[in-house]
Each structure stands twice: as structure tokens, then as C-alpha cells.
PDB file of N, CA and C in Angstrom:
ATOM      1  N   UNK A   1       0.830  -1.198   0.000  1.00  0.00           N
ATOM      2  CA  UNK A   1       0.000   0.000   0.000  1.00  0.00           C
ATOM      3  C   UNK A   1       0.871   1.258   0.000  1.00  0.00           C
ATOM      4  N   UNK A   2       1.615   1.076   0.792  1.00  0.00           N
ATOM      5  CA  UNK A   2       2.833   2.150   0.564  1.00  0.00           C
ATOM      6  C   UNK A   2       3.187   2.962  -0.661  1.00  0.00           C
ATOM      7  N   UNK A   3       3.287   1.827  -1.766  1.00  0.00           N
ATOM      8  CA  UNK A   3       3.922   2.330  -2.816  1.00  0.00           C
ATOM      9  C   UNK A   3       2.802   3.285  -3.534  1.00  0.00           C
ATOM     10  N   UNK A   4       1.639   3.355  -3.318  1.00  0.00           N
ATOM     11  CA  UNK A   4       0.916   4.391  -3.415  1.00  0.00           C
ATOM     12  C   UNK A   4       1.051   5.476  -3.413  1.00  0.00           C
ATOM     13  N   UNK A   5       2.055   5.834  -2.527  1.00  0.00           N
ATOM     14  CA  UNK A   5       2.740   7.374  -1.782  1.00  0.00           C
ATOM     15  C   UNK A   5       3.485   7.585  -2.335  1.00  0.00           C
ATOM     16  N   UNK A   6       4.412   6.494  -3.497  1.00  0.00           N
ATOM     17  CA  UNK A   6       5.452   6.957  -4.215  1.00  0.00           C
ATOM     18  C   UNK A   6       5.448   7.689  -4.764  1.00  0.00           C
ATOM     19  N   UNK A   7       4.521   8.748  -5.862  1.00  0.00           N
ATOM     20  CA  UNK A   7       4.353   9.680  -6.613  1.00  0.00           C
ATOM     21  C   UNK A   7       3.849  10.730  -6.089  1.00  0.00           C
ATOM     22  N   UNK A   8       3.914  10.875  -4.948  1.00  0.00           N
ATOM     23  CA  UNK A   8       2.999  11.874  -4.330  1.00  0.00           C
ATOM     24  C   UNK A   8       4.045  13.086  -2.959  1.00  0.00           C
ATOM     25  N   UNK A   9       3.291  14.137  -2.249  1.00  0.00           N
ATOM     26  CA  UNK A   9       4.329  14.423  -1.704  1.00  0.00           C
ATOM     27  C   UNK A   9       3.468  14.467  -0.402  1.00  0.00           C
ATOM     28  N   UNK A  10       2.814  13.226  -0.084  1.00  0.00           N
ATOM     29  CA  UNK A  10       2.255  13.003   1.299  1.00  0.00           C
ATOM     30  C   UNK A  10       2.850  11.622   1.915  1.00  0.00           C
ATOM     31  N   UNK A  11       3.072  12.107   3.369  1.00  0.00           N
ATOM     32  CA  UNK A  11       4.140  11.059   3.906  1.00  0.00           C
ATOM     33  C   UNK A  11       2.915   9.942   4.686  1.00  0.00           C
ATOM     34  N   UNK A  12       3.118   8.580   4.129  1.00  0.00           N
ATOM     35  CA  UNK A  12       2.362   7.280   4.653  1.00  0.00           C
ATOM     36  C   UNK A  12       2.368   7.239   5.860  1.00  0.00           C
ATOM     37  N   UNK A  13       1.666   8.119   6.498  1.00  0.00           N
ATOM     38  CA  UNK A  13       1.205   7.442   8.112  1.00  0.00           C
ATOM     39  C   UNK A  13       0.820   6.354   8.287  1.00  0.00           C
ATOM     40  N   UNK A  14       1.128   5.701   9.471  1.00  0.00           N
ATOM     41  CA  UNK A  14      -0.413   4.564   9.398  1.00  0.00           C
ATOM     42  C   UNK A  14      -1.829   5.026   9.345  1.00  0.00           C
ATOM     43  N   UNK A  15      -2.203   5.827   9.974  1.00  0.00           N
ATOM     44  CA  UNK A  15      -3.882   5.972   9.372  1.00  0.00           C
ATOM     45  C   UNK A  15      -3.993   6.184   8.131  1.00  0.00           C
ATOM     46  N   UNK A  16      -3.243   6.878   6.929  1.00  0.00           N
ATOM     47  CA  UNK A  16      -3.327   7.302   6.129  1.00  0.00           C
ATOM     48  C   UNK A  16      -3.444   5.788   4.778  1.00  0.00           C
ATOM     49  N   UNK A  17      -1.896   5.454   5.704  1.00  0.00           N
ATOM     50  CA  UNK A  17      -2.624   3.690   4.941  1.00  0.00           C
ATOM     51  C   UNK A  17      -3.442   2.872   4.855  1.00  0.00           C
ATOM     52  N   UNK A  18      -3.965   2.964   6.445  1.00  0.00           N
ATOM     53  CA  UNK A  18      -5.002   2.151   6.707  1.00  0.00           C
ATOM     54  C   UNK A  18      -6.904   2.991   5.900  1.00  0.00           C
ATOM     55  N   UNK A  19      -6.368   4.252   5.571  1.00  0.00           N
ATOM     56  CA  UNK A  19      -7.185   4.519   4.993  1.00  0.00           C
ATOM     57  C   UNK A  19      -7.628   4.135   3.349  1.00  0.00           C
ATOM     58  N   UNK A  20      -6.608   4.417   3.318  1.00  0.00           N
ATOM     59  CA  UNK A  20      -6.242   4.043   1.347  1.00  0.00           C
ATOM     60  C   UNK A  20      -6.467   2.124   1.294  1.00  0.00           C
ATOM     61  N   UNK A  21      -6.007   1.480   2.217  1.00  0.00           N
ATOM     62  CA  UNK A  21      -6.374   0.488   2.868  1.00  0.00           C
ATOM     63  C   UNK A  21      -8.024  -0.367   2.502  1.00  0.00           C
ATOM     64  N   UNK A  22      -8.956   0.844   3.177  1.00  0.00           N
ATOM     65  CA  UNK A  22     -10.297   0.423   3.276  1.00  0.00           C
ATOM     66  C   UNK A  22     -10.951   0.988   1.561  1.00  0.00           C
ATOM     67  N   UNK A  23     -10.507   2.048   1.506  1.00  0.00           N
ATOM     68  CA  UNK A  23     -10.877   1.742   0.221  1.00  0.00           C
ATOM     69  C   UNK A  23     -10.728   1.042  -0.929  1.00  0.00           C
ATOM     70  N   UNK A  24      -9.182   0.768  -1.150  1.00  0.00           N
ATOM     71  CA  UNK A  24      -8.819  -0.369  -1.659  1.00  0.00           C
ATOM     72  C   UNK A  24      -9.469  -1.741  -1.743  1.00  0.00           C
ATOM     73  N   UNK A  25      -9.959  -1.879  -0.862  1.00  0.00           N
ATOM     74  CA  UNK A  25     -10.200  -3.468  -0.349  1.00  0.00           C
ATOM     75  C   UNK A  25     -12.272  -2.941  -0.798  1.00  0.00           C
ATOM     76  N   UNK A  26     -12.481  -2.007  -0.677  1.00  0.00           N
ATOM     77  CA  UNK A  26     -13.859  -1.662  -1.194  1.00  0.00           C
ATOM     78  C   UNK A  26     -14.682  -2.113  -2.291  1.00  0.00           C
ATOM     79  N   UNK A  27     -15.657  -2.907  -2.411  1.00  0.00           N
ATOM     80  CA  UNK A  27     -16.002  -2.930  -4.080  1.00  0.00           C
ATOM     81  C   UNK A  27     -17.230  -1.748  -4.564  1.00  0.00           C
ATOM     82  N   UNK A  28     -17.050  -1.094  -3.672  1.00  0.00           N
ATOM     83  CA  UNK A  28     -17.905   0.149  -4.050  1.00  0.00           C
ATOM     84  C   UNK A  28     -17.452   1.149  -3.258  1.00  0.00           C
ATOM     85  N   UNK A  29     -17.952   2.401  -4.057  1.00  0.00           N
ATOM     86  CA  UNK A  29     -17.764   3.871  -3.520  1.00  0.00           C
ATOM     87  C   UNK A  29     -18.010   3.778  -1.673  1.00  0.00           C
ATOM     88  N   UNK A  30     -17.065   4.381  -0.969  1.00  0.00           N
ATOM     89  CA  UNK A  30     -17.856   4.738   0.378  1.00  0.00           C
ATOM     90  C   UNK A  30     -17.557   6.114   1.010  1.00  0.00           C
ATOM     91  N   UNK A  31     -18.735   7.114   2.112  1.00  0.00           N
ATOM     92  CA  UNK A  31     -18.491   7.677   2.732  1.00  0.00           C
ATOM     93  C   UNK A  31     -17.955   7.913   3.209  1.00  0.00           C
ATOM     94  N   UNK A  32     -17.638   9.129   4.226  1.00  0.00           N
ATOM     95  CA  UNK A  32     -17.396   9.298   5.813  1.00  0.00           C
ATOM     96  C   UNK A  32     -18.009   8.153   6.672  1.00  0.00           C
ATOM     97  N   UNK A  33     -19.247   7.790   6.368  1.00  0.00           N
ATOM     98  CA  UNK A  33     -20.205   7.222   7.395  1.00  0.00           C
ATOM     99  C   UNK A  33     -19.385   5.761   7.359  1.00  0.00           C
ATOM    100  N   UNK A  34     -19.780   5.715   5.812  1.00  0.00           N
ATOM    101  CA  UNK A  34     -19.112   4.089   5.608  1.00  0.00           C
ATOM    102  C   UNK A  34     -18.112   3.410   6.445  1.00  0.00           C
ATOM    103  N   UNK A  35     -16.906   4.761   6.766  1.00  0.00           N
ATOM    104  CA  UNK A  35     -15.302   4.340   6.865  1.00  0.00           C
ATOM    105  C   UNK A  35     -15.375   4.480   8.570  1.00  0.00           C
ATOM    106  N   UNK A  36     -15.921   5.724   9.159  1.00  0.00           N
ATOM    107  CA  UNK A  36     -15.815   6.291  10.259  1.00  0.00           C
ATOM    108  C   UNK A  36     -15.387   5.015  11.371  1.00  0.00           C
ATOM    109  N   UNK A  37     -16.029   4.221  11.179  1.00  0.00           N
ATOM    110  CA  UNK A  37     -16.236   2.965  12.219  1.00  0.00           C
ATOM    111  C   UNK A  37     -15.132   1.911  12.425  1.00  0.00           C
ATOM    112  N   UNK A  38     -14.178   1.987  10.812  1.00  0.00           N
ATOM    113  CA  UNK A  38     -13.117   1.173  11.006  1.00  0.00           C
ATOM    114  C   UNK A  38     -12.135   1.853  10.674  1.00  0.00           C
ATOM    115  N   UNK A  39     -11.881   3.056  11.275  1.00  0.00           N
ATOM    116  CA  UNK A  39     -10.342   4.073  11.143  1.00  0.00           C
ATOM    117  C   UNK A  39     -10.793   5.049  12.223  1.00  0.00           C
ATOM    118  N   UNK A  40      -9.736   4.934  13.366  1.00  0.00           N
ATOM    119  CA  UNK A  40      -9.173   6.302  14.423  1.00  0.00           C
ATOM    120  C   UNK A  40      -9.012   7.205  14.142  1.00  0.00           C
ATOM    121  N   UNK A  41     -10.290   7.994  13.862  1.00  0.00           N
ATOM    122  CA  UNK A  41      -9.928   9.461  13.061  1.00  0.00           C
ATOM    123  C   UNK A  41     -10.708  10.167  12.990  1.00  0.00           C
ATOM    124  N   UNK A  42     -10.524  11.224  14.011  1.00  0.00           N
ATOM    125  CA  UNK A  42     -11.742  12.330  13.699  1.00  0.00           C
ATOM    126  C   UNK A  42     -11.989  12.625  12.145  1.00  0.00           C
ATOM    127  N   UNK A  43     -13.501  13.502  12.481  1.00  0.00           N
ATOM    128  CA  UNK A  43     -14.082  13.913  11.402  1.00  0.00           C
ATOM    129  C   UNK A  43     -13.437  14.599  10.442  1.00  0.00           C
ATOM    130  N   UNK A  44     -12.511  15.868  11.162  1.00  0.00           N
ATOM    131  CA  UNK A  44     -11.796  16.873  10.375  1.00  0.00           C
ATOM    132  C   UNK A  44     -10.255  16.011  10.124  1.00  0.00           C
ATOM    133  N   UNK A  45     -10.073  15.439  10.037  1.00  0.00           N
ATOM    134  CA  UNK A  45      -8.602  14.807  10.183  1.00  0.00           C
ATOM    135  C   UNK A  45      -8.894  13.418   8.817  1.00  0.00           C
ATOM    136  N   UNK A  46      -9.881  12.982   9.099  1.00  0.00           N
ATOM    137  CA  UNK A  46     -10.453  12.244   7.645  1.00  0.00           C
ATOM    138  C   UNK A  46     -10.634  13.271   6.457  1.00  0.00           C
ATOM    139  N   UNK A  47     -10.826  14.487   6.377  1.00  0.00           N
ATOM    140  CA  UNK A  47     -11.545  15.224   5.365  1.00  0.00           C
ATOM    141  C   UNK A  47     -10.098  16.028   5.284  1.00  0.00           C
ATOM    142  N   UNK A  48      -9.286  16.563   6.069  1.00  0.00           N
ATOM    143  CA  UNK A  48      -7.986  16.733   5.584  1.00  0.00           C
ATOM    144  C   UNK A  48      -7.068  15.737   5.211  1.00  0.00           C
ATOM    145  N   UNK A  49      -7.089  14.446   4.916  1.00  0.00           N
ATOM    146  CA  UNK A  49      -6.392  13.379   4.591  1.00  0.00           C
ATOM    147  C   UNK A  49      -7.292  13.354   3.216  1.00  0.00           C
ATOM    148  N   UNK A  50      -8.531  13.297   3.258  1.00  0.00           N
ATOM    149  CA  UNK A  50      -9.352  13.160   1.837  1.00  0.00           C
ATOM    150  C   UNK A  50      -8.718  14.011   0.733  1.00  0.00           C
ATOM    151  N   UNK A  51      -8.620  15.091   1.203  1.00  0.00           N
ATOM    152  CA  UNK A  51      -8.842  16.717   0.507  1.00  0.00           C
ATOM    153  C   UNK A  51      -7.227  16.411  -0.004  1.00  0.00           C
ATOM    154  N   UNK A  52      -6.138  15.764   0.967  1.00  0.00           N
ATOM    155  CA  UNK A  52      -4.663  15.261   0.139  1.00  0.00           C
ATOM    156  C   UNK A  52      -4.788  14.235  -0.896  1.00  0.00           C
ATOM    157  N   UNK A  53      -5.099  13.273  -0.490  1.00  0.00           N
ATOM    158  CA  UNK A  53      -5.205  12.445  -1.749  1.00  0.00           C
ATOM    159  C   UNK A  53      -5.870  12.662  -2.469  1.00  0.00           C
ATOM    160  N   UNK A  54      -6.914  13.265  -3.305  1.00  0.00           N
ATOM    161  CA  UNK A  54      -7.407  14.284  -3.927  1.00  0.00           C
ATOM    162  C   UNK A  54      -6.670  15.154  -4.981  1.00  0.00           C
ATOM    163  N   UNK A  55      -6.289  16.070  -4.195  1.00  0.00           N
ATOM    164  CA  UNK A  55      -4.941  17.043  -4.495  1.00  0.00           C
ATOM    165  C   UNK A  55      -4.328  15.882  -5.551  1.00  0.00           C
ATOM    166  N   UNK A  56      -3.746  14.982  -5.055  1.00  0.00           N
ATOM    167  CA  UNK A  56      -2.290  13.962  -5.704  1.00  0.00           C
ATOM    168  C   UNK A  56      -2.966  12.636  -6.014  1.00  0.00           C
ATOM    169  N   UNK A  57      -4.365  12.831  -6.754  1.00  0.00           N
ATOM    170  CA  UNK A  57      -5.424  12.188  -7.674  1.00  0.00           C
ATOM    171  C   UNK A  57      -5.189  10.825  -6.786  1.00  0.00           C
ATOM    172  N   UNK A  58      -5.221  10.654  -5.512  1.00  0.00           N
ATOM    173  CA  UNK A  58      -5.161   8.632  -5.353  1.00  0.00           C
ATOM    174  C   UNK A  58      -6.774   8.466  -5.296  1.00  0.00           C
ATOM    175  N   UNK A  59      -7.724   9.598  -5.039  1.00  0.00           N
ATOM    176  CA  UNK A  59      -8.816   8.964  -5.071  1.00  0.00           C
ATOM    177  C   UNK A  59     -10.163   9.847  -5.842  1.00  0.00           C
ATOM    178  N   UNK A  60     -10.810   9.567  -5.946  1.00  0.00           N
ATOM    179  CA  UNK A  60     -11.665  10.033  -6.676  1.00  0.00           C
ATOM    180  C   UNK A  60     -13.381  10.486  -5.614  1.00  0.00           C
ATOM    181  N   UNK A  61     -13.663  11.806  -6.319  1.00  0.00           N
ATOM    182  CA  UNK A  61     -15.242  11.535  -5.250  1.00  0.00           C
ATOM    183  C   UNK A  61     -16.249  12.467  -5.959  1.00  0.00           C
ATOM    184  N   UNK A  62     -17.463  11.729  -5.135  1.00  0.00           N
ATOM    185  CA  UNK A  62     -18.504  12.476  -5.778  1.00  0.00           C
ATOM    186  C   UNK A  62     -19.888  12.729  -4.943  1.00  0.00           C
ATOM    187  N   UNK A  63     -20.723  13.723  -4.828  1.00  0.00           N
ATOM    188  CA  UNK A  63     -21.930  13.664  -4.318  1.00  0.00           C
ATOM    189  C   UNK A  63     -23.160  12.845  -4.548  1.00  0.00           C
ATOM    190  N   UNK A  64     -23.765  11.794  -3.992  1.00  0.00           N
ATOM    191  CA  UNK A  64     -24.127  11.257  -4.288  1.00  0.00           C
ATOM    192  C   UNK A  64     -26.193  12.066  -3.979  1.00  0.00           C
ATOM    193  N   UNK A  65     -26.914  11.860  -4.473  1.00  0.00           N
ATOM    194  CA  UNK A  65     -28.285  12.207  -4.612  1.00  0.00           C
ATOM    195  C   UNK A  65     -28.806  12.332  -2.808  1.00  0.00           C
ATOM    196  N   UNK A  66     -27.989  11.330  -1.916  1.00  0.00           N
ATOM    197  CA  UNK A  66     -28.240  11.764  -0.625  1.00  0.00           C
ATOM    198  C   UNK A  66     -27.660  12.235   0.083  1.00  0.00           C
ATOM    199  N   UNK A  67     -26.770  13.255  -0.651  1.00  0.00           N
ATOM    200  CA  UNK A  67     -26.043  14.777  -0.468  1.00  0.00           C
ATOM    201  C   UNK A  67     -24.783  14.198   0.525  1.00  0.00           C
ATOM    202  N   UNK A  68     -24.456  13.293   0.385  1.00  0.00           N
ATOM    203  CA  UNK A  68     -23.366  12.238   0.940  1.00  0.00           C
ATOM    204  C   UNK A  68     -22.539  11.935  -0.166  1.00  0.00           C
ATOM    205  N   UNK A  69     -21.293  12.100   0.692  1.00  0.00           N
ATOM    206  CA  UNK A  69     -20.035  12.508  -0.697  1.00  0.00           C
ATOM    207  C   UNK A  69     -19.148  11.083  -0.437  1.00  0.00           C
ATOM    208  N   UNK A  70     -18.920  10.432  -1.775  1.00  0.00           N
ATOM    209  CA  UNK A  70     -18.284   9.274  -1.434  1.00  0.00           C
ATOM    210  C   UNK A  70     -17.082   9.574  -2.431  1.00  0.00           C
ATOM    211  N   UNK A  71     -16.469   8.159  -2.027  1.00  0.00           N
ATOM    212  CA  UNK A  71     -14.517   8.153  -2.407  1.00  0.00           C
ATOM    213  C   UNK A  71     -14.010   6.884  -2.672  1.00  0.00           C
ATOM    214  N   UNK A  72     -13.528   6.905  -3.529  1.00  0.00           N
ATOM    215  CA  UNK A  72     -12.658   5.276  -4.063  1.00  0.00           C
ATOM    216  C   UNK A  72     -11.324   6.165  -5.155  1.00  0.00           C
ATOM    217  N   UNK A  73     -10.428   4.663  -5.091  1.00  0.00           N
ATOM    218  CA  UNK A  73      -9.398   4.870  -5.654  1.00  0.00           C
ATOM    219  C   UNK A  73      -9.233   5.628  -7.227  1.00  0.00           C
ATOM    220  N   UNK A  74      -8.597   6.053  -7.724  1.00  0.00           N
ATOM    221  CA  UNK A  74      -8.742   6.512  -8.828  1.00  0.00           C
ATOM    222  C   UNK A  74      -8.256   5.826 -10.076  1.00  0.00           C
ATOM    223  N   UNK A  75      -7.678   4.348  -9.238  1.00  0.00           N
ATOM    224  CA  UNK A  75      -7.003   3.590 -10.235  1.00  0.00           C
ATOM    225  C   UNK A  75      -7.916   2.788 -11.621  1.00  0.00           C
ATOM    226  N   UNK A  76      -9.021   2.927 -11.245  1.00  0.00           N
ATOM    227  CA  UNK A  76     -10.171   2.119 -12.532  1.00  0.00           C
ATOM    228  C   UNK A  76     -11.352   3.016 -12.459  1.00  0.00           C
ATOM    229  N   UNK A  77     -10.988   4.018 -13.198  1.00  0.00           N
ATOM    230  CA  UNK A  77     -12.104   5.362 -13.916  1.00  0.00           C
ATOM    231  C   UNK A  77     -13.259   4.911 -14.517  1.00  0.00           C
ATOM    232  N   UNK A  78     -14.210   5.051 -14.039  1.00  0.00           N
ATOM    233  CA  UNK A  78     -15.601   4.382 -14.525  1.00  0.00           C
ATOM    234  C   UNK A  78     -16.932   5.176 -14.023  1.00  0.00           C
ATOM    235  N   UNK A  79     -18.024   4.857 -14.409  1.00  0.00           N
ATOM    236  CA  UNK A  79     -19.548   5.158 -14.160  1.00  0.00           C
ATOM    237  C   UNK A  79     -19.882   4.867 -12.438  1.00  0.00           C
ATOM    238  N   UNK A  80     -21.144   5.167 -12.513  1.00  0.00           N
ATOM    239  CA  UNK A  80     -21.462   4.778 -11.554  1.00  0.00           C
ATOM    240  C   UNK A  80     -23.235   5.619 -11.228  1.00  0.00           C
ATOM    241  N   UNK A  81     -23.820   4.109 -11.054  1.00  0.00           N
ATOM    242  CA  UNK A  81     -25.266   4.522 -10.835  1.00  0.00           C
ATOM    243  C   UNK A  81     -25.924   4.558  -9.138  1.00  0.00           C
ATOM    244  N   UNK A  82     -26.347   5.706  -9.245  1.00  0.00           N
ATOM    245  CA  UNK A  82     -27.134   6.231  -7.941  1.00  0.00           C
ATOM    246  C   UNK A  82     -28.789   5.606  -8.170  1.00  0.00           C
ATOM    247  N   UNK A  83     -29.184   5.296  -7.475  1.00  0.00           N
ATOM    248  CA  UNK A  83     -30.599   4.576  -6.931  1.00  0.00           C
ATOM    249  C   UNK A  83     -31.391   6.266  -6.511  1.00  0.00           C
ATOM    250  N   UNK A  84     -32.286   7.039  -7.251  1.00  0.00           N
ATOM    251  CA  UNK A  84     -33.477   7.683  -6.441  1.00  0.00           C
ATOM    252  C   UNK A  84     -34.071   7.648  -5.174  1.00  0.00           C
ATOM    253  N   UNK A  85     -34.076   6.569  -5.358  1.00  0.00           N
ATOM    254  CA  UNK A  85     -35.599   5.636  -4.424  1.00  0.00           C
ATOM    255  C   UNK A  85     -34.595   5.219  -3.484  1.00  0.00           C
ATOM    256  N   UNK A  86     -33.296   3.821  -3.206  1.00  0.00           N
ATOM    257  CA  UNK A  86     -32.803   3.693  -1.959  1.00  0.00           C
ATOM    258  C   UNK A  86     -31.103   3.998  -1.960  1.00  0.00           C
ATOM    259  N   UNK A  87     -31.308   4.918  -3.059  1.00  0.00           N
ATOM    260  CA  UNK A  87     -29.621   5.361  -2.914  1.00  0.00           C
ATOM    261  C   UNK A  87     -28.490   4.754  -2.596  1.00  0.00           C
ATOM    262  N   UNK A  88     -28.722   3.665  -3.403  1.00  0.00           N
ATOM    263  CA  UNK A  88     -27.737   2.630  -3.540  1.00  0.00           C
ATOM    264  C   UNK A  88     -27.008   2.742  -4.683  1.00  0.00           C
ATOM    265  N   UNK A  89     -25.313   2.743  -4.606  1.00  0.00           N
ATOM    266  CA  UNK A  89     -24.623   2.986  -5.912  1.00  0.00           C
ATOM    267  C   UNK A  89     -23.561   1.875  -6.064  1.00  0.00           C
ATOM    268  N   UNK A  90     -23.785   1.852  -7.414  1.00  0.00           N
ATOM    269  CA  UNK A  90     -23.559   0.855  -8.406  1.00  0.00           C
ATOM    270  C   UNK A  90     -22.355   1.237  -9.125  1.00  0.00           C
ATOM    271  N   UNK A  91     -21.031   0.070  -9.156  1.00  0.00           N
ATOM    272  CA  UNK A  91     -20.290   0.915 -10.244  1.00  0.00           C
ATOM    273  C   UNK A  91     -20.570   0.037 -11.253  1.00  0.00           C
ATOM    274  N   UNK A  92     -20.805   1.177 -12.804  1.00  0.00           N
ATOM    275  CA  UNK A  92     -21.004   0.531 -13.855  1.00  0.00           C
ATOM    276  C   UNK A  92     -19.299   0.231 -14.996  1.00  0.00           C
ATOM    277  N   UNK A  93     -18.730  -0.777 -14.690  1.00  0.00           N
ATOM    278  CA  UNK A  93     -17.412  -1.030 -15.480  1.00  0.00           C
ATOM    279  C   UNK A  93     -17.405  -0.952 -16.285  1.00  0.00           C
ATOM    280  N   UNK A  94     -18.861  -1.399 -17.215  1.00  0.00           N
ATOM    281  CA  UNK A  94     -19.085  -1.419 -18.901  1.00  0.00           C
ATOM    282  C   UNK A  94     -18.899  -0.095 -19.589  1.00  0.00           C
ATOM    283  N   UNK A  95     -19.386   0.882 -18.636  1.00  0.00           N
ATOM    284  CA  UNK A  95     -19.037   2.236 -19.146  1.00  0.00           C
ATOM    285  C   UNK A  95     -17.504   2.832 -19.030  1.00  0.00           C
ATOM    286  N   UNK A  96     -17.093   2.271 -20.175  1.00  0.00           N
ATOM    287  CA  UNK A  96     -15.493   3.280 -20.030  1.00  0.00           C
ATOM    288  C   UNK A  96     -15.231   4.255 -21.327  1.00  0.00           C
ATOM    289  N   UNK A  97     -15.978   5.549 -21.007  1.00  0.00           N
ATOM    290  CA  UNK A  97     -15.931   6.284 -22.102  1.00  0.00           C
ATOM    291  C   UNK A  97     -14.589   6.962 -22.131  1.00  0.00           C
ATOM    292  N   UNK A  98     -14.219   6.984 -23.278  1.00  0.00           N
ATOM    293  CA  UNK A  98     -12.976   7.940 -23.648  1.00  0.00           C
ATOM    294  C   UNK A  98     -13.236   8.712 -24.380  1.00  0.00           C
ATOM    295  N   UNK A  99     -12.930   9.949 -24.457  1.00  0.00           N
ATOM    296  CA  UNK A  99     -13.407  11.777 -25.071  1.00  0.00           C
ATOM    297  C   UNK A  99     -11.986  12.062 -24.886  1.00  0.00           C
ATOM    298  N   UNK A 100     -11.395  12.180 -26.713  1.00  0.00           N
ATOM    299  CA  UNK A 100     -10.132  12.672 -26.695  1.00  0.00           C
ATOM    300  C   UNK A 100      -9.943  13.927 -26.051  1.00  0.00           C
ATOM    301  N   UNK A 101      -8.697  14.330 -25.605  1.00  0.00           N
ATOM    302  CA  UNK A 101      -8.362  15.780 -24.863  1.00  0.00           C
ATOM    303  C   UNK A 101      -9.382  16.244 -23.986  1.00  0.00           C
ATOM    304  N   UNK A 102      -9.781  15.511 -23.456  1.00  0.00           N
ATOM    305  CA  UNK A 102     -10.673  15.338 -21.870  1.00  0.00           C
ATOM    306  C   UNK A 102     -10.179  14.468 -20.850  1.00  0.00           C
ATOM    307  N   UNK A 103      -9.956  14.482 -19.508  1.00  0.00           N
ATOM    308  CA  UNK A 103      -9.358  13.461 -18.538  1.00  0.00           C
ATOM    309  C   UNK A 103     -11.135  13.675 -17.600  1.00  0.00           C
ATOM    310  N   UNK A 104     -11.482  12.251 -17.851  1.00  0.00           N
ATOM    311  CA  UNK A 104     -12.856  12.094 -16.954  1.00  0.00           C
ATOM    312  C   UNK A 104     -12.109  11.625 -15.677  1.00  0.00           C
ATOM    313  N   UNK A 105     -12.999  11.851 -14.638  1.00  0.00           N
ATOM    314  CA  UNK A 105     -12.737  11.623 -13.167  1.00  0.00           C
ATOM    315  C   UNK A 105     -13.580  10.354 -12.623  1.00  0.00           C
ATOM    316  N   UNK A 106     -14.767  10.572 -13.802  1.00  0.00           N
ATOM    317  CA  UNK A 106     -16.053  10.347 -13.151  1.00  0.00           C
ATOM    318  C   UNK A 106     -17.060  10.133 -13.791  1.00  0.00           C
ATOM    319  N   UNK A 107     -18.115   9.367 -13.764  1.00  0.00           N
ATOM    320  CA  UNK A 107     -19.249   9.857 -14.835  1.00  0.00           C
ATOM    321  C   UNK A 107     -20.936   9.046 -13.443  1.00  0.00           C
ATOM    322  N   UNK A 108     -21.693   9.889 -12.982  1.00  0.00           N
ATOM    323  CA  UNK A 108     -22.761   9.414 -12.308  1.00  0.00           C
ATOM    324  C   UNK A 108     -24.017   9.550 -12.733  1.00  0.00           C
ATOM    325  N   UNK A 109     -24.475   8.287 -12.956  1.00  0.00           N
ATOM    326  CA  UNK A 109     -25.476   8.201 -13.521  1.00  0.00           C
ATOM    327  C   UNK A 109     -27.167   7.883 -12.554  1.00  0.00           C
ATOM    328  N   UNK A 110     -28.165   8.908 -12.581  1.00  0.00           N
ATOM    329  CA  UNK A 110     -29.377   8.568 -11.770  1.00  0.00           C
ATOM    330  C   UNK A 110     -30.296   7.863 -12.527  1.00  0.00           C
ATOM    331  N   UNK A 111     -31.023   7.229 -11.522  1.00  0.00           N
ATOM    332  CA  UNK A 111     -32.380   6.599 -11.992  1.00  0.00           C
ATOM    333  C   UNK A 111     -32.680   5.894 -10.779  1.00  0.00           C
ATOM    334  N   UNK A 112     -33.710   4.378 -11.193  1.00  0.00           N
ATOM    335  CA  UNK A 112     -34.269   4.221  -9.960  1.00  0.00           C
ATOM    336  C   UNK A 112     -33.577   2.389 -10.709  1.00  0.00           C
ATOM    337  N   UNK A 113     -33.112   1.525  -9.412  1.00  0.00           N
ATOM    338  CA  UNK A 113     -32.194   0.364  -9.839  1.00  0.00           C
ATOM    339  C   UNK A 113     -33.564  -0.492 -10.227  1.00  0.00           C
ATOM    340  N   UNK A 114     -32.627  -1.979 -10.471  1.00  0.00           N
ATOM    341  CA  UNK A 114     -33.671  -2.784 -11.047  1.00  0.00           C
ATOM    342  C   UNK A 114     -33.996  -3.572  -9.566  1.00  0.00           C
ATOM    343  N   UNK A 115     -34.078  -3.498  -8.325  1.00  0.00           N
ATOM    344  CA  UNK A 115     -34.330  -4.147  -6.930  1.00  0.00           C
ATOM    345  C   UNK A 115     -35.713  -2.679  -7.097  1.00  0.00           C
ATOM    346  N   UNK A 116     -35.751  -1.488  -7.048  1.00  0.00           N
ATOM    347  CA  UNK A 116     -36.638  -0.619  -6.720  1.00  0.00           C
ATOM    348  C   UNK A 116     -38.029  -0.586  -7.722  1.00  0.00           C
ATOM    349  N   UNK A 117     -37.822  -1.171  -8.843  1.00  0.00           N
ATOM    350  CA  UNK A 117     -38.201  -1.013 -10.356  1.00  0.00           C
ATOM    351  C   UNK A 117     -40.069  -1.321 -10.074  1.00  0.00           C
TER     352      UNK A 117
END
């Protein structure tokens, strides 16, 4: 996990690993809420560690429809569908659009899933 930090000019704490850590090991986008429970770390001390890796692209984020901002690695750039109804998000892999001389971050897609339908 370390070697993560190699390109970057933020020094690998352990929380910082153990953060990059939980998302890593994630198969979907997660919160503050998500993470809070398995990392020693105040509120403001998560969101200044966010706001670095960010900065030095390790992760990616977005607002999700229940005004809850989630975060995953930035290493596999893809879609991702938000649920209306129980705001459940989906990453969609099939979607890997490429738009020359554009760098996507991101692409979120709403509607209502096929469990709500």
C-alpha cells in the first residue's frame, strides 16, 4: 500500500494507509459514514487526509443524490449509478468512455435500480 505514496508528496502514516487500505479493499464507492467505524480518526482529520489524496489524484469523489459525498481509488475510472428511491450505488465497469483531450474523473449516472423497479 505504501507504494501508493510513491508519486505523491504526502508522507504514509499509518492511518493514512489504513485509509487508502479500506478503500482499496472496497467494491464500491464509500463515505465518511461508511469508513468512520473502522479508522481512528476524527471527522476533520479524515476530510484533511481526503482533501490530500485528492490534491495527488489517489482517489476520486462524488456527491451522491443523498447529499453524501463518497470516495474510491482513482485507479479504474468508470460510471457509476445512484438509486433515487434507496440510494444505492452501483459501479457501472461497462461504461469506459474515452473523449479525446478530456481526462474524466467520473461519470454518475441517476435513476431508480432494477431491486426498486
Amino acid at each position: 500500500m505504501q507504494n501508493l505514496f510513491n508519486n505523491t508528496n504526502i508522507k504514509p502514516t499509518t492511518a493514512r494507509i489504513k485509509l487508502l487500505e479500506i478503500l482499496k479493499n472496497s467494491q464500491k464507492p464509500l463515505s465518511y459514514e461508511d469508513i468512520k467505524d473502522f479508522i481512528s480518526m476524527d471527522k476533520a482529520t479524515f476530510y484533511r487526509n481526503i482533501t490530500l489524496f485528492e490534491q495527488e489524484e489517489l482517489i476520486n469523489s462524488f456527491e451522491s443524490n443523498d447529499k453524501k459525498r463518497y470516495f474510491e481509488l482513482t485507479s479504474n475510472p468508470h460510471a457509476h449509478f445512484v438509486c433515487k428511491v434507496c440510494h444505492k450505488i452501483e459501479c457501472m465497469d461497462f461504461l469506459n468512455i474515452n473523449i479525446p483531450n478530456y481526462k474524466i474523473d467520473n461519470i454518475t449516472i441517476s435513476g431508480i435500480c432494477k431491486n426498486c423497479l
